[in-house]
PDB file of N, CA and C in Angstrom:
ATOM      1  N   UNK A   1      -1.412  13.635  -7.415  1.00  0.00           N
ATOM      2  CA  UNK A   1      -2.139  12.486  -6.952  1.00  0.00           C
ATOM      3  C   UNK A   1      -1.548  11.958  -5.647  1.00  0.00           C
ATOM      4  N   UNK A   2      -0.372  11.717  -5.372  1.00  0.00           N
ATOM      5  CA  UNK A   2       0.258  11.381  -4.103  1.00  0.00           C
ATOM      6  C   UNK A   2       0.415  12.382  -2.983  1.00  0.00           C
ATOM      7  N   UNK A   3      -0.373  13.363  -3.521  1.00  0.00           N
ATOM      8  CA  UNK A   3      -0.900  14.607  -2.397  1.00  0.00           C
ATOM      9  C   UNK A   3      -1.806  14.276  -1.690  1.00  0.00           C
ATOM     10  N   UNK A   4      -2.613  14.136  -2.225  1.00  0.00           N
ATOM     11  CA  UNK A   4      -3.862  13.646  -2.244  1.00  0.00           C
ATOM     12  C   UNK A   4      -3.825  12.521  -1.151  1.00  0.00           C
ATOM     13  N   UNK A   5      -3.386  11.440  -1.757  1.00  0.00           N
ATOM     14  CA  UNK A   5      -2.855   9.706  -1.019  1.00  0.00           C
ATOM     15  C   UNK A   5      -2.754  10.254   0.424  1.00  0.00           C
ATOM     16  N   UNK A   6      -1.333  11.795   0.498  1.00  0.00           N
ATOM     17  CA  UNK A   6      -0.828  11.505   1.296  1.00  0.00           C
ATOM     18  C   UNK A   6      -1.931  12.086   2.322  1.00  0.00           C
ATOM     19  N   UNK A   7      -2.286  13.377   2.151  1.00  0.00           N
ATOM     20  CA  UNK A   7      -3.546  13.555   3.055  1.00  0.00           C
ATOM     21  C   UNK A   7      -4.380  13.008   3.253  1.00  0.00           C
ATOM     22  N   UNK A   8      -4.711  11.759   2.538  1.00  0.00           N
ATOM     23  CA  UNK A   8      -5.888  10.777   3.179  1.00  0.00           C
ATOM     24  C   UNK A   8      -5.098   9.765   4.214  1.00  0.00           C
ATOM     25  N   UNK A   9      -3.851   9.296   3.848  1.00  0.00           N
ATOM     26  CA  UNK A   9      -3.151   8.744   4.829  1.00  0.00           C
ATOM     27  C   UNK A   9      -2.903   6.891   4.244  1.00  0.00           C
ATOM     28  N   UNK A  10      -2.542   7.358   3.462  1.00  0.00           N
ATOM     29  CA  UNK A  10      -2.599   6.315   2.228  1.00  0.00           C
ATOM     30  C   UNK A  10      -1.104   5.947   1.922  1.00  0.00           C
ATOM     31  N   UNK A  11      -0.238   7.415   1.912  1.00  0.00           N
ATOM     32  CA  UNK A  11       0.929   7.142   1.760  1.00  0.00           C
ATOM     33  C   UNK A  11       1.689   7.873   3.094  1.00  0.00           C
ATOM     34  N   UNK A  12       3.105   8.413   3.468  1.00  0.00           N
ATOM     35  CA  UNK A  12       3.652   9.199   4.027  1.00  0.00           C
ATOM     36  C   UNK A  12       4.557   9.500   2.853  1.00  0.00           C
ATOM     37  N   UNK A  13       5.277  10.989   3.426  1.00  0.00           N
ATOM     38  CA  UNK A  13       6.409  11.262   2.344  1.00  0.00           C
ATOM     39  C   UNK A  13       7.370  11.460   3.621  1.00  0.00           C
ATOM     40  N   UNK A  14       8.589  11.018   3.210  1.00  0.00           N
ATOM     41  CA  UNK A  14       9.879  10.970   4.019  1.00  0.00           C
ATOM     42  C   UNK A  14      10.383  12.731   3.709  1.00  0.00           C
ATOM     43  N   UNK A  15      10.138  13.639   4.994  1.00  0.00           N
ATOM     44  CA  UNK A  15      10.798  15.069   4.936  1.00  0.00           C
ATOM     45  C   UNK A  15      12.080  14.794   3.986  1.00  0.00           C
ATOM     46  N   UNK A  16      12.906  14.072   4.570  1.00  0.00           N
ATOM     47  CA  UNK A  16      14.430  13.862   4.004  1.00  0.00           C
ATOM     48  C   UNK A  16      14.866  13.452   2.598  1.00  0.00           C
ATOM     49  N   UNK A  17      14.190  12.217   2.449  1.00  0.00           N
ATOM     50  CA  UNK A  17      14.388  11.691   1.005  1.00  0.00           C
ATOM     51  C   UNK A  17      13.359  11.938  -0.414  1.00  0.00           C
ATOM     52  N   UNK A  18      12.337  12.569   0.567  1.00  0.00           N
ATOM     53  CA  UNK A  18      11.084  12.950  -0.202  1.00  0.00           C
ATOM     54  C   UNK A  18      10.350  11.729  -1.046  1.00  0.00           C
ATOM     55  N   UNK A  19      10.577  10.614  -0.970  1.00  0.00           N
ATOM     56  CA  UNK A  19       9.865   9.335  -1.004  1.00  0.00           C
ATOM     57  C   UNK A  19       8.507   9.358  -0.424  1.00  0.00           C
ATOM     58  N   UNK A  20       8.260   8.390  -1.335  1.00  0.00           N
ATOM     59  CA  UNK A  20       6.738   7.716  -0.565  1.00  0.00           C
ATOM     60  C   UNK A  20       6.490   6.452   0.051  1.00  0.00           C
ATOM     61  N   UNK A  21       5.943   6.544   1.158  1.00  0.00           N
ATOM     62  CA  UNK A  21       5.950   4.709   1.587  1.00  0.00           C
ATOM     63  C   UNK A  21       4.408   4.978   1.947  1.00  0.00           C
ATOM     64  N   UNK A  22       4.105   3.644   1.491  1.00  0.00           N
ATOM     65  CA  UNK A  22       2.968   2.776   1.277  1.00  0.00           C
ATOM     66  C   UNK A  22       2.055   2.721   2.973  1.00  0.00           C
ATOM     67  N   UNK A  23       1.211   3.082   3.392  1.00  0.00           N
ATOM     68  CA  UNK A  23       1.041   3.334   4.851  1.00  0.00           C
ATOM     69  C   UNK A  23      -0.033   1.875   5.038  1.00  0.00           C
ATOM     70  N   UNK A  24      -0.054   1.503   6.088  1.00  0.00           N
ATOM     71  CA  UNK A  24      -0.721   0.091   6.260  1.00  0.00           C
ATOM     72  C   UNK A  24      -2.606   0.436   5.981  1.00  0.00           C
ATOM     73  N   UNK A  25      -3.104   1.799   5.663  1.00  0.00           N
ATOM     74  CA  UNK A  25      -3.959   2.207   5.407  1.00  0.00           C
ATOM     75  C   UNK A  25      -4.242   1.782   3.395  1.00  0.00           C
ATOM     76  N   UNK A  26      -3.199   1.941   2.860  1.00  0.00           N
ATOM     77  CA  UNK A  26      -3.407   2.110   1.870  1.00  0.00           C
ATOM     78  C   UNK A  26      -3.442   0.458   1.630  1.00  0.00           C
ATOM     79  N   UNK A  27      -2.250  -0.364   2.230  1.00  0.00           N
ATOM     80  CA  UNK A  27      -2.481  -1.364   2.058  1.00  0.00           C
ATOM     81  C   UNK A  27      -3.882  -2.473   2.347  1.00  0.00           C
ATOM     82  N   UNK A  28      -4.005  -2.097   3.214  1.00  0.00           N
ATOM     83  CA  UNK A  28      -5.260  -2.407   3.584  1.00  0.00           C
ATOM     84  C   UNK A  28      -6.565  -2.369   2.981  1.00  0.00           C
ATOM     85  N   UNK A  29      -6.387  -1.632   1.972  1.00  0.00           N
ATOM     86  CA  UNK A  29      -7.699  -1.325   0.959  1.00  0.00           C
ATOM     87  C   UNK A  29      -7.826  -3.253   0.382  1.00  0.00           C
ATOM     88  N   UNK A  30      -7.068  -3.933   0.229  1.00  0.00           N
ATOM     89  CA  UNK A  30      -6.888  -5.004  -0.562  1.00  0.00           C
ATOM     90  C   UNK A  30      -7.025  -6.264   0.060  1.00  0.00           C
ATOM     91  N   UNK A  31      -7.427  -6.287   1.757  1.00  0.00           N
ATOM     92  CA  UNK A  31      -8.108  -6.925   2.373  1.00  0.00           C
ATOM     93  C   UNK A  31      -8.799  -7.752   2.237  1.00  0.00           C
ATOM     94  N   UNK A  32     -10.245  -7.555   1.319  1.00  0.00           N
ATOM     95  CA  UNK A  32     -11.207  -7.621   1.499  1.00  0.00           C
ATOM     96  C   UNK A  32     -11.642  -8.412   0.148  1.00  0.00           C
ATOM     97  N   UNK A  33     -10.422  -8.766  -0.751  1.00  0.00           N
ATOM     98  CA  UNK A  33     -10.411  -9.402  -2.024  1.00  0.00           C
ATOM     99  C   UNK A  33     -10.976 -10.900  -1.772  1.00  0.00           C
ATOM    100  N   UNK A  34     -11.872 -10.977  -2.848  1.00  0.00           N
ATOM    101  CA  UNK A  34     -11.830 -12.868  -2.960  1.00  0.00           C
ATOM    102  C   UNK A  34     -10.589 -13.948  -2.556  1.00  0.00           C
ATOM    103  N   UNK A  35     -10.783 -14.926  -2.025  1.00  0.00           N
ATOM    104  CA  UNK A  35      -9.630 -15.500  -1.467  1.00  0.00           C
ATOM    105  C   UNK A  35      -9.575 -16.015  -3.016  1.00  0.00           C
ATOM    106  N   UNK A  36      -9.916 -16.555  -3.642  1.00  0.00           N
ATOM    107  CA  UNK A  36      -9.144 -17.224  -4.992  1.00  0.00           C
ATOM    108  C   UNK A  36     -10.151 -17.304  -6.642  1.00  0.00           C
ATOM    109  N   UNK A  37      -9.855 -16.406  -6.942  1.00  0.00           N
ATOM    110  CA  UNK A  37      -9.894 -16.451  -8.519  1.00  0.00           C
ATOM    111  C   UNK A  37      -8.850 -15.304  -9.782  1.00  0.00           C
ATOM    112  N   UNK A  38      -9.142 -15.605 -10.627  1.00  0.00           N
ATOM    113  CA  UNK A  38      -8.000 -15.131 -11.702  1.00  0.00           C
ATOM    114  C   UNK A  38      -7.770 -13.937 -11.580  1.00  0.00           C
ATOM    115  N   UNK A  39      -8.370 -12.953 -11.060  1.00  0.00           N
ATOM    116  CA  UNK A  39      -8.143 -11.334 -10.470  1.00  0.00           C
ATOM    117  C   UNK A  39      -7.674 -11.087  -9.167  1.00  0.00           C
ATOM    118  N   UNK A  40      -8.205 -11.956  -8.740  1.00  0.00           N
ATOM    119  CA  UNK A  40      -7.792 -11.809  -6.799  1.00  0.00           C
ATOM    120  C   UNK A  40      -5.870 -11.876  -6.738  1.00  0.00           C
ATOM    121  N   UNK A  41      -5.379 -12.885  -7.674  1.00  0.00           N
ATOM    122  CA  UNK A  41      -4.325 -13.934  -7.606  1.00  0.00           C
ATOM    123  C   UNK A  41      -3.456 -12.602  -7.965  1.00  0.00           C
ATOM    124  N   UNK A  42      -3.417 -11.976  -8.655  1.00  0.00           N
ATOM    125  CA  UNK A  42      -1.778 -10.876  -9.562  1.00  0.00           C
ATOM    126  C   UNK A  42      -2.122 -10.083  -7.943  1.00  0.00           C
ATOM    127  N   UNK A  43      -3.598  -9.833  -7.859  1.00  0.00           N
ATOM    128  CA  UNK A  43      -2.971  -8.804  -6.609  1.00  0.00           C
ATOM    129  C   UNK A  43      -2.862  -9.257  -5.536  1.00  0.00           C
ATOM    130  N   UNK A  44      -3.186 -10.231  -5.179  1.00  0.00           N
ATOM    131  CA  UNK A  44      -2.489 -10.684  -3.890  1.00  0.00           C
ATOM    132  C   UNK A  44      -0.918 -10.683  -4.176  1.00  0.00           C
ATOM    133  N   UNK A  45      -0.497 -11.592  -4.689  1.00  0.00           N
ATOM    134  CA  UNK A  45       0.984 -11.471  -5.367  1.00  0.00           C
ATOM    135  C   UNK A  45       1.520  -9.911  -4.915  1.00  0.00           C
ATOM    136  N   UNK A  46       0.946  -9.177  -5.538  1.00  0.00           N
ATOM    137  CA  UNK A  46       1.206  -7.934  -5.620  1.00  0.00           C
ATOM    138  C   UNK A  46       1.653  -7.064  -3.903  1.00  0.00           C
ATOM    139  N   UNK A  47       0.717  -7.430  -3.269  1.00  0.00           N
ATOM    140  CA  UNK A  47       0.208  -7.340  -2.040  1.00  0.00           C
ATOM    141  C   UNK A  47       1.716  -7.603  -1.180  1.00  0.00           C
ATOM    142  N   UNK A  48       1.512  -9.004  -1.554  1.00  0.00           N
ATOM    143  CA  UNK A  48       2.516  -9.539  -0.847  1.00  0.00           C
ATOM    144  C   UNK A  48       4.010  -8.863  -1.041  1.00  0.00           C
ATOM    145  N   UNK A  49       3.841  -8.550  -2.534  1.00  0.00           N
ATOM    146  CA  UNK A  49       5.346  -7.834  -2.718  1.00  0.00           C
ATOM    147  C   UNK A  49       5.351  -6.787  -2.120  1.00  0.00           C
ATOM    148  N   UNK A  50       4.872  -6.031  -1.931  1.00  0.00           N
ATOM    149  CA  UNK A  50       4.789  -4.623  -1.180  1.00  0.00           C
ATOM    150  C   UNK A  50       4.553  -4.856   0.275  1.00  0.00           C
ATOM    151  N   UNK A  51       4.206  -6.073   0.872  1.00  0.00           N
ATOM    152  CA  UNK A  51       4.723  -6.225   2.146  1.00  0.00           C
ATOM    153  C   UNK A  51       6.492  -6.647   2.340  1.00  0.00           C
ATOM    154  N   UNK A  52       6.744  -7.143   1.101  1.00  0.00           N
ATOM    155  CA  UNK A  52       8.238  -7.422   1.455  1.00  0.00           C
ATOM    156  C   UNK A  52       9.452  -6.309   1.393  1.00  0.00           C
ATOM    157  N   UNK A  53       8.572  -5.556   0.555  1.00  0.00           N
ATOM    158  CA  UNK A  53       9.893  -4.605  -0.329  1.00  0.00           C
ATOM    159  C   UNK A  53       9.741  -3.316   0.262  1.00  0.00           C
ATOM    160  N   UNK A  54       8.143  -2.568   0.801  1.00  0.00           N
ATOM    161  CA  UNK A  54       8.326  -1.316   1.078  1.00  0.00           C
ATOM    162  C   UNK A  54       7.759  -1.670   2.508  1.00  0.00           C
ATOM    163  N   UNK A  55       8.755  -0.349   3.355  1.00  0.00           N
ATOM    164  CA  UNK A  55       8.284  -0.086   4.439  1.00  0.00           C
ATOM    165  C   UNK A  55       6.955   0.518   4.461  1.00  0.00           C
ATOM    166  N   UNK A  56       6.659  -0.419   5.800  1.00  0.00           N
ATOM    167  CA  UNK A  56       5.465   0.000   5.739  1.00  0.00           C
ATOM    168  C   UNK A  56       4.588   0.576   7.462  1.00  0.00           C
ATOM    169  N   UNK A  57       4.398   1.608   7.191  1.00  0.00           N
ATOM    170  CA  UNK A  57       4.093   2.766   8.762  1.00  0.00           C
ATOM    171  C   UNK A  57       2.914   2.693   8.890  1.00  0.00           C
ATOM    172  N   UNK A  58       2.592   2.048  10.253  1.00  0.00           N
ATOM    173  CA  UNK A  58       1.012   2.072  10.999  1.00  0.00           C
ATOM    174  C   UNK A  58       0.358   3.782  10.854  1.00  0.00           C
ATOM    175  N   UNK A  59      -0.436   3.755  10.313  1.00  0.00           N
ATOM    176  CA  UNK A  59      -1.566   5.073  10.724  1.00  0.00           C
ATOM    177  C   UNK A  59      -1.825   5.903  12.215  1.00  0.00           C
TER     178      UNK A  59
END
């Protein structure tokens, strides 16, 4: 599945560490969410954590 990700450009894999980081493509899918109700809210949260914690590489 993160084959996949990565050829759409969703993720990158680090040659070296063989990791995955989160590409501002993939993030971006989550844009487009309602600004506020009971579903929108965990993933924004969510969102936000993965702007803090993983690097994240322009397309």
């Amino acid at each position: 599945m993160l084959v996949t990700l990565d050829e759409a450009g969703y993720v990158f894999r680090d040659d070296t560490s063989k990791r995955y980081t989160l590409s501002y493509k993939g993030v971006s899918l989550s844009k487009n969410l309602p600004a506020e109700n009971e579903t929108s809210k965990p993933i924004q949260e969510s969102r936000r954590n993965v702007f803090l914690l993983l690097p994240i590489r322009a397309c």
